[in-house]
Protein backbone atom coordinates (compact mmCIF):
# COMPACT_ATOMS: atom_id res chain seq x y z
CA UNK A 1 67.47 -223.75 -140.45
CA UNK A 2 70.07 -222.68 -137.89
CA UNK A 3 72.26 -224.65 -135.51
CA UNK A 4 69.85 -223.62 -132.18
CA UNK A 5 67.37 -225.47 -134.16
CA UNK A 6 69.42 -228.24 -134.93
CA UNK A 7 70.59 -228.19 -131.39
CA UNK A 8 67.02 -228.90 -130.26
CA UNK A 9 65.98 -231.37 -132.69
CA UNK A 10 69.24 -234.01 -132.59
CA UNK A 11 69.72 -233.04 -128.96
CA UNK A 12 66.59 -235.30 -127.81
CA UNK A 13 68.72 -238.21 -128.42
CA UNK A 14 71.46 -237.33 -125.81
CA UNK A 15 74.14 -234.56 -124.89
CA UNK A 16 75.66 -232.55 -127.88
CA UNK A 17 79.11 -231.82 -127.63
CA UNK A 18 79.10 -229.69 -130.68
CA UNK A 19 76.67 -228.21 -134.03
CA UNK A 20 78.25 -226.84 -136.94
CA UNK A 21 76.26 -225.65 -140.18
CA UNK A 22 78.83 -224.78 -142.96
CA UNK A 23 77.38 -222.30 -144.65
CA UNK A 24 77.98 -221.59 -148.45
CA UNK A 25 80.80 -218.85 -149.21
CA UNK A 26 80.83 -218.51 -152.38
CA UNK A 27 78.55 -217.98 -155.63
CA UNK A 28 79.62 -221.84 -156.62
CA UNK A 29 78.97 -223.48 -153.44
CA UNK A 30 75.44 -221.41 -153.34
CA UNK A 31 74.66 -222.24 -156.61
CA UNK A 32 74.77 -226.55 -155.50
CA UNK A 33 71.95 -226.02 -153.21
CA UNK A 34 73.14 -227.97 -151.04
CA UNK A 35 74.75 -227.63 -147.26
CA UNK A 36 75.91 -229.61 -144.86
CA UNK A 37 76.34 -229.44 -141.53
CA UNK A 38 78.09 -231.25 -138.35
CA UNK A 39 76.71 -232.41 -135.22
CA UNK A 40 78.99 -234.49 -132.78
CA UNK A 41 77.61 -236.29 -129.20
CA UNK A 42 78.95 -237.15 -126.24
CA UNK A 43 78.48 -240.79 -126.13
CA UNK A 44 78.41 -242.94 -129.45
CA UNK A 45 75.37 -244.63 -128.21
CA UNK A 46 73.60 -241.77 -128.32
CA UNK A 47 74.93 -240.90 -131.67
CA UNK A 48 73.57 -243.94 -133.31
CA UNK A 49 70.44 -243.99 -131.89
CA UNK A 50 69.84 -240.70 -133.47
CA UNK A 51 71.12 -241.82 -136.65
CA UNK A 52 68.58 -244.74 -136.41
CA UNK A 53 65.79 -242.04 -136.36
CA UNK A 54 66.41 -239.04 -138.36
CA UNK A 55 68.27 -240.39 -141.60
CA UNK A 56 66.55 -240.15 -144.37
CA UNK A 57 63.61 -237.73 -142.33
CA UNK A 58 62.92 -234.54 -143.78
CA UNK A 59 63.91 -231.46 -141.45
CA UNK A 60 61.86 -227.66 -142.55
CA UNK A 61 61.72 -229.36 -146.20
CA UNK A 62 65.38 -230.42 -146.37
CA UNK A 63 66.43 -234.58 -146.44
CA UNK A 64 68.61 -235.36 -143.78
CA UNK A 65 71.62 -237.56 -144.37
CA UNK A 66 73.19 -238.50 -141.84
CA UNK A 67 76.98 -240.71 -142.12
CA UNK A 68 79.49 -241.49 -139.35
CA UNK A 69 82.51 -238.65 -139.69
CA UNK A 70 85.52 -239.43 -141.09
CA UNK A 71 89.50 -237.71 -140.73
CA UNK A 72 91.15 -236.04 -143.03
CA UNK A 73 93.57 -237.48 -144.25
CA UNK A 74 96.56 -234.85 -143.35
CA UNK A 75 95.40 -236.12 -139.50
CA UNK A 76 96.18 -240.07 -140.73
CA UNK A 77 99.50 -239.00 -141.43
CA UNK A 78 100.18 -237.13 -138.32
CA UNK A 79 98.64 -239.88 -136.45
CA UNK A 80 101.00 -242.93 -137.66
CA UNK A 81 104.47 -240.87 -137.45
């Protein structure tokens, strides 16, 4: 899996604005056997429709899980000074 291909399959559901696949760095994070990755649209419509359709689907023999993002919490902070 790569982010072109990830590009092409969530991408039928509206314009991307951005794919990110977080790769593992270390032994640890290889040894989970699990990744995640990041893919962000343009309108939230489009974003939920998507959502609607590939949770739970299975994508070259991986589950897809799909949740709405969340910020960290450093950016809260920033936000309510």
């Amino acid at each position: 899996m790569n982010e072109p291909s990830i590009m092409e399959l969530f991408g039928r559901y509206g314009p991307l604005a951005s794919v990110k696949i977080m790769y593992p760095r270390s032994e640890e994070e290889k040894s989970r056997g699990t990744n995640c990755g990041f893919v962000a649209y343009m309108s939230r419509k489009d974003a939920e429709r998507a959502m609607h359709e590939l949770n739970g689907s299975q994508l070259d023999s991986i589950s897809v899980r799909m949740s709405w993002g969340r910020r960290k919490f450093n950016q809260k902070i920033k936000n309510k000074k």
